[in-house]
C-alpha atoms as a PDB file:
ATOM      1  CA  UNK A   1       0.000   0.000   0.000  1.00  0.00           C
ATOM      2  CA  UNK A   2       1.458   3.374  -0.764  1.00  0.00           C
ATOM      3  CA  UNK A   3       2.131   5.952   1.892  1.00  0.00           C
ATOM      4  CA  UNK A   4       1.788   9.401   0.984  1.00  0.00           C
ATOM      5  CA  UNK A   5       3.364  12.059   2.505  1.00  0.00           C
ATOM      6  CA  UNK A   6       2.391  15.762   2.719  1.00  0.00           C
ATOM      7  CA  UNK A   7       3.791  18.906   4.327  1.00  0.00           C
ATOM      8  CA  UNK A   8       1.296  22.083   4.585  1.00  0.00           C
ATOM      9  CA  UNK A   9       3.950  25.186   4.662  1.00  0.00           C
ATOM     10  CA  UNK A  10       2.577  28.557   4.185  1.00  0.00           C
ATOM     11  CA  UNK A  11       4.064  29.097   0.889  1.00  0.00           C
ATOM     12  CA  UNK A  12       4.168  25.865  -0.479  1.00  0.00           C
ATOM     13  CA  UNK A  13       2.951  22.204  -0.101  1.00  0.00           C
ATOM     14  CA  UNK A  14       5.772  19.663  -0.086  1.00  0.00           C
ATOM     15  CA  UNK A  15       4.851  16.151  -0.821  1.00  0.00           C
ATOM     16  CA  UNK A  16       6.747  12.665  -1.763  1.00  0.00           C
ATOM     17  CA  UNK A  17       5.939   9.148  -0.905  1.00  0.00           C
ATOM     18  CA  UNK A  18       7.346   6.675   2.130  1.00  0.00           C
ATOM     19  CA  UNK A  19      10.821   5.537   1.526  1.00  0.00           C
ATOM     20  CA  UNK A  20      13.009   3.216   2.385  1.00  0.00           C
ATOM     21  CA  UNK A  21      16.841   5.264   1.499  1.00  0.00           C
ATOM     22  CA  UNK A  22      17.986   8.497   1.771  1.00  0.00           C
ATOM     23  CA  UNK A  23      17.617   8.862  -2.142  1.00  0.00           C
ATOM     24  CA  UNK A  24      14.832  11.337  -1.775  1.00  0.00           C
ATOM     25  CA  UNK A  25      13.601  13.467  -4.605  1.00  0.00           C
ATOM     26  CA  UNK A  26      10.967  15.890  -2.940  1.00  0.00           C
ATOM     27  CA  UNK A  27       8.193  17.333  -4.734  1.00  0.00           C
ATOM     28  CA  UNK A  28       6.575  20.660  -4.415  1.00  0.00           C
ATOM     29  CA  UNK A  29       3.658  22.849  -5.406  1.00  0.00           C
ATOM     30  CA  UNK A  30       3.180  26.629  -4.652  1.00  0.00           C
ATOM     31  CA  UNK A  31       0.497  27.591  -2.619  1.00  0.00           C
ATOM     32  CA  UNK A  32       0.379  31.608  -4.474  1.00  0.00           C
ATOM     33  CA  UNK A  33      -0.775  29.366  -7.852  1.00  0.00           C
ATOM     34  CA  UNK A  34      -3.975  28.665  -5.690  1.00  0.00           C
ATOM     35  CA  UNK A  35      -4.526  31.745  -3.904  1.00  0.00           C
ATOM     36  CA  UNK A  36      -3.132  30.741  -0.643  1.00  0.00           C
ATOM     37  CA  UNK A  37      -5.677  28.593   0.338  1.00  0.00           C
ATOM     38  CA  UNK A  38      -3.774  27.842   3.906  1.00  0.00           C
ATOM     39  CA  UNK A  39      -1.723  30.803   6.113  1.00  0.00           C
ATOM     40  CA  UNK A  40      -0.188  27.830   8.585  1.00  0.00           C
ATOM     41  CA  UNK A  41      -2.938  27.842  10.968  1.00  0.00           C
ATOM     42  CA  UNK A  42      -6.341  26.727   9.386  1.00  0.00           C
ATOM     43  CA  UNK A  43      -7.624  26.693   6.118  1.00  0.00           C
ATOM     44  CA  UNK A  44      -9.128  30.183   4.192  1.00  0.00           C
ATOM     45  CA  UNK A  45     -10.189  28.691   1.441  1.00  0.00           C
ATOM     46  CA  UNK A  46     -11.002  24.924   1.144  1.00  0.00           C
ATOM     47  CA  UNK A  47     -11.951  24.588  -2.509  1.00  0.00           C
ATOM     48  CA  UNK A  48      -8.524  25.762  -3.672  1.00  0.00           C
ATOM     49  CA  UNK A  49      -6.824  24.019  -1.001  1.00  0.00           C
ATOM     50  CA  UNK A  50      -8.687  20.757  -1.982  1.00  0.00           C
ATOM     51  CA  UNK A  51      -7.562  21.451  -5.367  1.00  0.00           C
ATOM     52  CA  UNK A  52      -3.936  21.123  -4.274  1.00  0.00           C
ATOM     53  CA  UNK A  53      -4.582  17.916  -2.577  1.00  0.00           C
ATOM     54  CA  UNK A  54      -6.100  16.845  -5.650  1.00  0.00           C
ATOM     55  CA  UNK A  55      -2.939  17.944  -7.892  1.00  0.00           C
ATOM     56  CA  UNK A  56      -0.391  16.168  -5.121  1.00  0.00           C
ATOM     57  CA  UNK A  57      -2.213  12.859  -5.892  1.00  0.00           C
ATOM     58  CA  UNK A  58      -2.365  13.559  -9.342  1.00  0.00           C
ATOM     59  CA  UNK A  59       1.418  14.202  -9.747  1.00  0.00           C
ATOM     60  CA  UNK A  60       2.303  11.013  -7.351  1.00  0.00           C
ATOM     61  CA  UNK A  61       0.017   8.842  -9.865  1.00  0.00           C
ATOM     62  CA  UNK A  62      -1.674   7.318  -6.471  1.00  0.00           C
ATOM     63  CA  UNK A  63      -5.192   7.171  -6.483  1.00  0.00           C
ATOM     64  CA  UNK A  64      -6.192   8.369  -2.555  1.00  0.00           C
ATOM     65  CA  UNK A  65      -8.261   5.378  -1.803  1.00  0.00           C
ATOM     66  CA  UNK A  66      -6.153   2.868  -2.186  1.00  0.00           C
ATOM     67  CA  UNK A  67      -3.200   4.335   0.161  1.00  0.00           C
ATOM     68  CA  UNK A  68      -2.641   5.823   4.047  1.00  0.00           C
ATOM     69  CA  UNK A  69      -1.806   9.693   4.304  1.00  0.00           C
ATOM     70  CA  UNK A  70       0.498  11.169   7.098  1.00  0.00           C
ATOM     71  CA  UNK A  71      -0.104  15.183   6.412  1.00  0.00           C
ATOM     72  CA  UNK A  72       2.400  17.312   9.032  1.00  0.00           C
ATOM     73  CA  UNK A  73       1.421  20.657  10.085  1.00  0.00           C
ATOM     74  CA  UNK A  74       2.156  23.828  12.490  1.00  0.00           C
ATOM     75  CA  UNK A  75       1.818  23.630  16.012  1.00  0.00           C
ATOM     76  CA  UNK A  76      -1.750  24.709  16.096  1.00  0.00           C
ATOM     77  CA  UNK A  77      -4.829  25.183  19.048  1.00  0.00           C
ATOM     78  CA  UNK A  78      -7.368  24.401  19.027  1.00  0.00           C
ATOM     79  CA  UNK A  79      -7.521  21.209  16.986  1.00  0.00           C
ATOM     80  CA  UNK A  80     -10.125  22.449  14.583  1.00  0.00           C
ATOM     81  CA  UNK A  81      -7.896  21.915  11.739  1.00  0.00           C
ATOM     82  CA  UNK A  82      -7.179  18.186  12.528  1.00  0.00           C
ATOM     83  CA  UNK A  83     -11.176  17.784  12.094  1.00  0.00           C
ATOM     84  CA  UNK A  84     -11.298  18.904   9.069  1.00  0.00           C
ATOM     85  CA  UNK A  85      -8.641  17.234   7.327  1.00  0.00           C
ATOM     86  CA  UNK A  86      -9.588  13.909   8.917  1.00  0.00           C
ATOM     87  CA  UNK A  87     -13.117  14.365   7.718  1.00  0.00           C
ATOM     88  CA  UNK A  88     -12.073  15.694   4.289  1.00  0.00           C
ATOM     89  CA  UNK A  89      -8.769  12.806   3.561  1.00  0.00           C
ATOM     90  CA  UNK A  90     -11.339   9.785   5.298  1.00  0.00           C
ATOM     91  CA  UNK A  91     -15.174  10.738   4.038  1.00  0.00           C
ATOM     92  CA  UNK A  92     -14.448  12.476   0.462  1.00  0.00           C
ATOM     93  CA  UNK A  93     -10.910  10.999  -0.590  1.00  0.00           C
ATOM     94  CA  UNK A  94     -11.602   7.808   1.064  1.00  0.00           C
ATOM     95  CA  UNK A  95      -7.782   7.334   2.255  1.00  0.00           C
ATOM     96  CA  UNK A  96      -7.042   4.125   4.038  1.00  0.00           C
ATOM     97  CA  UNK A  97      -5.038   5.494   6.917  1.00  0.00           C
ATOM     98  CA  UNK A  98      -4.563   8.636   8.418  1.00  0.00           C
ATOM     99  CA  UNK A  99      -2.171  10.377  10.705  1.00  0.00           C
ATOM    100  CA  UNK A 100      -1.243  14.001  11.484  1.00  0.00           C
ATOM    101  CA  UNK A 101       2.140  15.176  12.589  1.00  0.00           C
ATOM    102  CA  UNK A 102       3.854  17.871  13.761  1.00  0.00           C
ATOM    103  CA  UNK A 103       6.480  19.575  11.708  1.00  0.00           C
ATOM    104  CA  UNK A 104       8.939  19.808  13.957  1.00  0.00           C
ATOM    105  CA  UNK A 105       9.482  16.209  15.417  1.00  0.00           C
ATOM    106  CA  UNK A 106       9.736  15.389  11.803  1.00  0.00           C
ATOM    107  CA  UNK A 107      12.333  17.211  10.891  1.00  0.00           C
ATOM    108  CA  UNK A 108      14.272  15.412  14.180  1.00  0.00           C
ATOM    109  CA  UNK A 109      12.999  12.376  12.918  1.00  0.00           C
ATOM    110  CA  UNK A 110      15.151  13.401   9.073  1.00  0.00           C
ATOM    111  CA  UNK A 111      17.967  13.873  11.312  1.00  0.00           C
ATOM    112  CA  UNK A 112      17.954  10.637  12.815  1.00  0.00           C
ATOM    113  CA  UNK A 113      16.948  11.698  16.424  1.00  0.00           C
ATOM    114  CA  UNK A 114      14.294  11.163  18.898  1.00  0.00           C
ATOM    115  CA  UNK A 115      15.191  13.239  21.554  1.00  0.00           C
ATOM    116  CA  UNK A 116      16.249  16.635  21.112  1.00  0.00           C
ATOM    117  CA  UNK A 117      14.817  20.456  20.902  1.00  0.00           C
ATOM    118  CA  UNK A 118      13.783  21.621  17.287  1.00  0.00           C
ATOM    119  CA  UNK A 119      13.953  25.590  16.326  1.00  0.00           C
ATOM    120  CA  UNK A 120      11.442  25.534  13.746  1.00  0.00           C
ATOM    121  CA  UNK A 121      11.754  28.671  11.322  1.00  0.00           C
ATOM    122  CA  UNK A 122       8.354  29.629   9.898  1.00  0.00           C
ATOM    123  CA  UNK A 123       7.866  32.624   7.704  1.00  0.00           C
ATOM    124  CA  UNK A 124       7.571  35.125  10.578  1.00  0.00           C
ATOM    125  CA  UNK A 125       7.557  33.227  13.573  1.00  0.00           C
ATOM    126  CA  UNK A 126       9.935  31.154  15.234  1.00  0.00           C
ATOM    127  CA  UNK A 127       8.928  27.610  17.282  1.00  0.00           C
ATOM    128  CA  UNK A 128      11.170  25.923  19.913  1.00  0.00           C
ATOM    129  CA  UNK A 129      10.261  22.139  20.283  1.00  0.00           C
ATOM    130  CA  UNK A 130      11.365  19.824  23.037  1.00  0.00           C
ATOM    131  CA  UNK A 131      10.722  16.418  21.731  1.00  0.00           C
ATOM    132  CA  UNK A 132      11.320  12.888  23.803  1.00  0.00           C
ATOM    133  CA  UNK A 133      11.030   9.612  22.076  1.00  0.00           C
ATOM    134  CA  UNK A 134       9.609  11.131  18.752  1.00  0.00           C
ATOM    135  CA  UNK A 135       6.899  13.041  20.807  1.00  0.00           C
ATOM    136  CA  UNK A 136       6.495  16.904  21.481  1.00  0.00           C
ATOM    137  CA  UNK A 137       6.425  18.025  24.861  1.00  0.00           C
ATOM    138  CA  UNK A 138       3.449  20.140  24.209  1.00  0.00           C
ATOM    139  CA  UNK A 139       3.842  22.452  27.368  1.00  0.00           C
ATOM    140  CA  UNK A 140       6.976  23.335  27.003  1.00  0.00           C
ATOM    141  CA  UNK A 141       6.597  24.994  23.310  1.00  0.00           C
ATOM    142  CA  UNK A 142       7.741  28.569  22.997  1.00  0.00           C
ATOM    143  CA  UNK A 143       6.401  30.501  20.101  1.00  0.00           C
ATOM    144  CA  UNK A 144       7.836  33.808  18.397  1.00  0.00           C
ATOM    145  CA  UNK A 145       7.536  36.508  16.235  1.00  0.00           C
ATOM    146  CA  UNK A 146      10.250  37.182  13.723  1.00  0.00           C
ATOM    147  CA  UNK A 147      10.989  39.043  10.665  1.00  0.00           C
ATOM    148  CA  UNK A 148      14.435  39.063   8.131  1.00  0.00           C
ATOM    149  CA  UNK A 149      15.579  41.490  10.540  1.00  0.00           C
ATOM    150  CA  UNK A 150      15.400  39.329  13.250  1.00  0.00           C
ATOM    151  CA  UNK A 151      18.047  39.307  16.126  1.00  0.00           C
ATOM    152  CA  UNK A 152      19.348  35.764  17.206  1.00  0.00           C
ATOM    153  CA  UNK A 153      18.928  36.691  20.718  1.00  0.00           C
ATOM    154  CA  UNK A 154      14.958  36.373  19.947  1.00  0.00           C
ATOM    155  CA  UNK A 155      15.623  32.978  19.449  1.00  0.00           C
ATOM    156  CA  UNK A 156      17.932  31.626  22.129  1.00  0.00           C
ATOM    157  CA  UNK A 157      15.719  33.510  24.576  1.00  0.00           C
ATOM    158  CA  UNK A 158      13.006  31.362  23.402  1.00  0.00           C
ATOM    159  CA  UNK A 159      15.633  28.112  23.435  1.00  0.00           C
ATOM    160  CA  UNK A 160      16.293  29.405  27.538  1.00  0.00           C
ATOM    161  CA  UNK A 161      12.615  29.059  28.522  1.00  0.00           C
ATOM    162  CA  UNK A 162      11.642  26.123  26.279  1.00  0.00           C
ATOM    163  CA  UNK A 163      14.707  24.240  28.594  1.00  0.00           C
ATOM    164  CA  UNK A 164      13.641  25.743  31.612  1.00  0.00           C
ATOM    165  CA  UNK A 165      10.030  24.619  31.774  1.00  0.00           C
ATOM    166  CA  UNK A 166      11.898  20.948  31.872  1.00  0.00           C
ATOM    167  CA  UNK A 167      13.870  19.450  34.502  1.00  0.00           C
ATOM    168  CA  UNK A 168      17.175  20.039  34.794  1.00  0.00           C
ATOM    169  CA  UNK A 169      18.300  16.447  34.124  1.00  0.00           C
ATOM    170  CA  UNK A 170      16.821  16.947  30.693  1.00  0.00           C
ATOM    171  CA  UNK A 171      18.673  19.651  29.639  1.00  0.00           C
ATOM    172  CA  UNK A 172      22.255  18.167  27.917  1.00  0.00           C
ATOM    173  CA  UNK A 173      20.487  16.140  26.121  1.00  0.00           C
ATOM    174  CA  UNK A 174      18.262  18.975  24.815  1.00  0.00           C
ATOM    175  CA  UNK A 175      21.404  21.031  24.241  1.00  0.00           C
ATOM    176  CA  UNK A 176      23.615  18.525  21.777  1.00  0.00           C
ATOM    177  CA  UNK A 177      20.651  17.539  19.847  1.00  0.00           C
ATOM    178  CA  UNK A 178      19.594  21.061  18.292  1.00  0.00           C
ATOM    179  CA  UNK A 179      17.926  20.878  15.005  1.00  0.00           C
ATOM    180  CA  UNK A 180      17.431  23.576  12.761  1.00  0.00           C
ATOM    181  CA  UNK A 181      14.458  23.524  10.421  1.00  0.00           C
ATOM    182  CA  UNK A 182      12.697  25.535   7.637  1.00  0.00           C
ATOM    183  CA  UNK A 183      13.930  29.314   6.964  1.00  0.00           C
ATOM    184  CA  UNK A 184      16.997  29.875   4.215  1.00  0.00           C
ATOM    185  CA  UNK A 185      17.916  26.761   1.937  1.00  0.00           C
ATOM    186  CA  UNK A 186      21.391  25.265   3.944  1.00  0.00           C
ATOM    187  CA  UNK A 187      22.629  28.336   5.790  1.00  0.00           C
ATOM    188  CA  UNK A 188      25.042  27.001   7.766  1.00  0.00           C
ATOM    189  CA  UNK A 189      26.171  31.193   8.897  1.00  0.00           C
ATOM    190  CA  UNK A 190      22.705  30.752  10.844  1.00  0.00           C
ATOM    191  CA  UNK A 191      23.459  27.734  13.144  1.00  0.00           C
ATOM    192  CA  UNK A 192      27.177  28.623  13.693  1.00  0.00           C
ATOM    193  CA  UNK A 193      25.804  31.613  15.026  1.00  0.00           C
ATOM    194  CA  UNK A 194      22.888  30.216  17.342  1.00  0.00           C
ATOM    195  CA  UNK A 195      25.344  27.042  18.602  1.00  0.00           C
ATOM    196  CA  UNK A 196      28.290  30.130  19.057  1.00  0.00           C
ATOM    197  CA  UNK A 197      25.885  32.652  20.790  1.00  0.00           C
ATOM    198  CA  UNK A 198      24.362  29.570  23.346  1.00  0.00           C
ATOM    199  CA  UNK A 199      27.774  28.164  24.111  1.00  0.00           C
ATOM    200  CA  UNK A 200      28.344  32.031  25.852  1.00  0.00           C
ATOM    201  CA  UNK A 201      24.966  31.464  27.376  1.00  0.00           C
ATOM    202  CA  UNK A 202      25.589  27.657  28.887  1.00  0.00           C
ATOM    203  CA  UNK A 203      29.678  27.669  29.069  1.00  0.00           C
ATOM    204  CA  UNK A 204      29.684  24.220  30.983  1.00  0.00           C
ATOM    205  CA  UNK A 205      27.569  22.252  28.684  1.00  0.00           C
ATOM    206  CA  UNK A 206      28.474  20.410  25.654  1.00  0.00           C
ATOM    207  CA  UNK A 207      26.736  21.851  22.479  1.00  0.00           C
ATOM    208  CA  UNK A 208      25.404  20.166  18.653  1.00  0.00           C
ATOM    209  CA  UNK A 209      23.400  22.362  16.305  1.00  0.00           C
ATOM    210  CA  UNK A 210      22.187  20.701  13.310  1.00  0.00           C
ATOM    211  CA  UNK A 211      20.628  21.977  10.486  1.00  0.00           C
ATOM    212  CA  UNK A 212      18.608  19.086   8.852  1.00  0.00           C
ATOM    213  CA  UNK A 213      19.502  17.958   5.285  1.00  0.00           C
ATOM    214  CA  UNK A 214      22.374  19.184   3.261  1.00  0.00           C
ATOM    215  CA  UNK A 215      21.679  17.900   0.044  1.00  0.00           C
ATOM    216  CA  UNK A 216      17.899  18.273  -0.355  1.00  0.00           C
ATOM    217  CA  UNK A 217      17.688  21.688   2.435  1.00  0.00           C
ATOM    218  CA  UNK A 218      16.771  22.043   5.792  1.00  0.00           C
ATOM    219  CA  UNK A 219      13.096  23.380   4.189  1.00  0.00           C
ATOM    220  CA  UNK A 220      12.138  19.539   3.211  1.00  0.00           C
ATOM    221  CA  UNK A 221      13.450  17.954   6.687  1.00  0.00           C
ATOM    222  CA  UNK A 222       9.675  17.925   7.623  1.00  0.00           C
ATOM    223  CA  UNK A 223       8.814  15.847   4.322  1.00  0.00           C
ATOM    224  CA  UNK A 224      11.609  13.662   4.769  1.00  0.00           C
ATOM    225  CA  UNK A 225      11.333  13.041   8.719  1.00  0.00           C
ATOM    226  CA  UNK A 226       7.573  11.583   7.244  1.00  0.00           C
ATOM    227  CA  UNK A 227       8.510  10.162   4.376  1.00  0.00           C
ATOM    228  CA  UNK A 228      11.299   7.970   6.578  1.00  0.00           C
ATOM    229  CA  UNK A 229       8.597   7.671   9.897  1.00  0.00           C
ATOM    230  CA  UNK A 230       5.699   5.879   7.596  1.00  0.00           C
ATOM    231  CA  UNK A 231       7.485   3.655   6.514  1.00  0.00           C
ATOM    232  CA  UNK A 232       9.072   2.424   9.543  1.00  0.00           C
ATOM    233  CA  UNK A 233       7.459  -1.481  10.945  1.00  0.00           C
ATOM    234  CA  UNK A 234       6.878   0.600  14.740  1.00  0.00           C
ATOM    235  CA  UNK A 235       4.419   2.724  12.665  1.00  0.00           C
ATOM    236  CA  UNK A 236       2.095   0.563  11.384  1.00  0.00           C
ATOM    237  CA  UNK A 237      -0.089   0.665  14.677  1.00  0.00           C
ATOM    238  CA  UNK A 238      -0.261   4.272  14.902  1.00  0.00           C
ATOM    239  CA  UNK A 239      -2.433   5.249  11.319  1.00  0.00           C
ATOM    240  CA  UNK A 240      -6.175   5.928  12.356  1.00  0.00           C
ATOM    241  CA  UNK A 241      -8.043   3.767  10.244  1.00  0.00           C
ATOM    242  CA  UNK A 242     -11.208   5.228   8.313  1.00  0.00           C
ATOM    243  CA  UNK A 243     -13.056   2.290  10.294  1.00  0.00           C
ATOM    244  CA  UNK A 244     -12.152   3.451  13.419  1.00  0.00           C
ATOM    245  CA  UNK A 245     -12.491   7.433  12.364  1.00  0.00           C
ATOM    246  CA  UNK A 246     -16.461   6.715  11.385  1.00  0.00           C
ATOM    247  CA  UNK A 247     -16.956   4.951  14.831  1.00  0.00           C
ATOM    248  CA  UNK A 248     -15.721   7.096  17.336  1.00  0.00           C
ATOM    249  CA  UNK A 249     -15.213  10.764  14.758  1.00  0.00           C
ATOM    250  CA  UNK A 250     -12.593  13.247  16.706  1.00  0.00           C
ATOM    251  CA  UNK A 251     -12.423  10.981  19.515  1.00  0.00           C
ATOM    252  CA  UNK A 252     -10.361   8.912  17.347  1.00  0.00           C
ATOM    253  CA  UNK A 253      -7.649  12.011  16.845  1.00  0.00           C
ATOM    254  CA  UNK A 254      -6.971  11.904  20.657  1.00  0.00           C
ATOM    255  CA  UNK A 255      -4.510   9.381  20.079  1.00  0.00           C
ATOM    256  CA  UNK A 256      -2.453  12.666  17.995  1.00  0.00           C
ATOM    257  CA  UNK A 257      -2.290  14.261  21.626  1.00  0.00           C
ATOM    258  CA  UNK A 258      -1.737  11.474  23.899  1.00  0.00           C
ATOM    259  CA  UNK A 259       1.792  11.074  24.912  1.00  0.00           C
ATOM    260  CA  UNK A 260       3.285   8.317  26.700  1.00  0.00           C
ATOM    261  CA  UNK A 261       4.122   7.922  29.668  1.00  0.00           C
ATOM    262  CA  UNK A 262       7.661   7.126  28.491  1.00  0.00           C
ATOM    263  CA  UNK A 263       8.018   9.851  26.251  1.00  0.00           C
ATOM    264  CA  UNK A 264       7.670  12.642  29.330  1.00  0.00           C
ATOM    265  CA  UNK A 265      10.829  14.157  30.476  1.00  0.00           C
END
């Protein structure tokens, strides 16, 4: 069965299919060819943005019903925007399976990590992501404005109180597993700065920035954390079927938000 990947972003929608190797070959459509149908948050205009769907599909040469869809999105409340994709990917394009990620922990996942803390660059706002175990630690999330003229002390302020809402013990392995995403294609000036501007802030702990995937750019680590996560045996149990969507409805997304036990630092 094929497993279809998609990635909302503001200005585009990034899409490719599970795979097995690093040979990746991402695919991309512009969201300004369709009137911006989605800003990151929810969706302004759902006939154009159903048309994109419909042209990802299309351009994969998958027909929806006869695969499972992982779609990854921005950190987002309330979860109004889960409801509407899982009605619109289960009840009209009939998918198979369903799942909905978070950005972020996929671009750790491209990375090869499970634990670490993500700075997520969106178009004008910055994210900071604690993850454990391939899980976001939803309460400690820091969220902030930016702009191209942005000073990097925005951003390891936001880094500071992201680690600081988790225990203490947490903390070195938060600090050498820093992964950049989104922003500028592969500009490396930008982490040497953020890991060179932290070490002055934490002088006794060790420090790793990362900044996602060199070849394909750190703006398709989100694709390629999914398109490496579906495909993985672990997985299989966590797609929401359509049988278990029309039984329980939104009940069934719960599972999105319910972390483990083992996955809390």
């Amino acid at each position: 069965m094929s497993k279809v990947v998609i990635d909302l972003g503001t200005y585009s929608f990034k899409f490719g299919l599970g795979i097995k190797t690093y040979a990746f070959d991402p695919k991309e459509i512009k969201c300004s060819e369709y009137g911006d149908p989605y800003n990151g948050k929810e969706i302004t205009d759902l006939g154009a943005f159903k048309k994109m769907i419909n042209k990802i599909f299309e351009t994969l040469e998958v027909k929806p019903n006869t695969c499972q869809v992982l779609v990854s999105t921005h950190f987002h409340q309330p979860y109004e925007l889960d409801e509407i994709l899982a009605n619109y990917f289960f009840n009209e394009l009939e998918v198979k399976g369903f799942y909905i990620a978070y950005q972020p922990v996929l671009s750790m996942y491209a990375c090869g990590r499970l634990d670490g803390l993500i700075v997520e660059l969106g178009k004008n706002y910055v994210q900071i992501v604690p993850a454990r175990k391939g899980w976001a630690v939803f309460g400690s999330i820091k969220v902030g404005k930016i702009d191209e003229n942005f000073e990097i002390e925005t951003i390891t302020d936001l880094i500071q109180e992201a680690i600081n809402a988790i225990g203490e013990s947490s903390h070195d392995i938060l600090l050498q597993n820093i992964v950049v995403s989104g922003g500028p294609t592969n500009n490396q000036e930008f982490e040497d700065k953020l890991e060179k501007k932290l070490a002055e802030i934490y002088t006794e702990k060790k420090l790793f920035v990362i900044g996602g995937q060199v070849k394909t750019g750190r703006q398709y680590t989100a694709l390629i954390g999914g398109c490496i996560l579906v495909v993985q045996a672990t997985f299989d149990s966590m797609w929401i079927t359509k049988e278990k969507y029309q039984e329980l409805g939104q009940e069934a997304l719960k599972v999105l938000y319910t972390v483990p036990k083992e996955a809390q630092f």
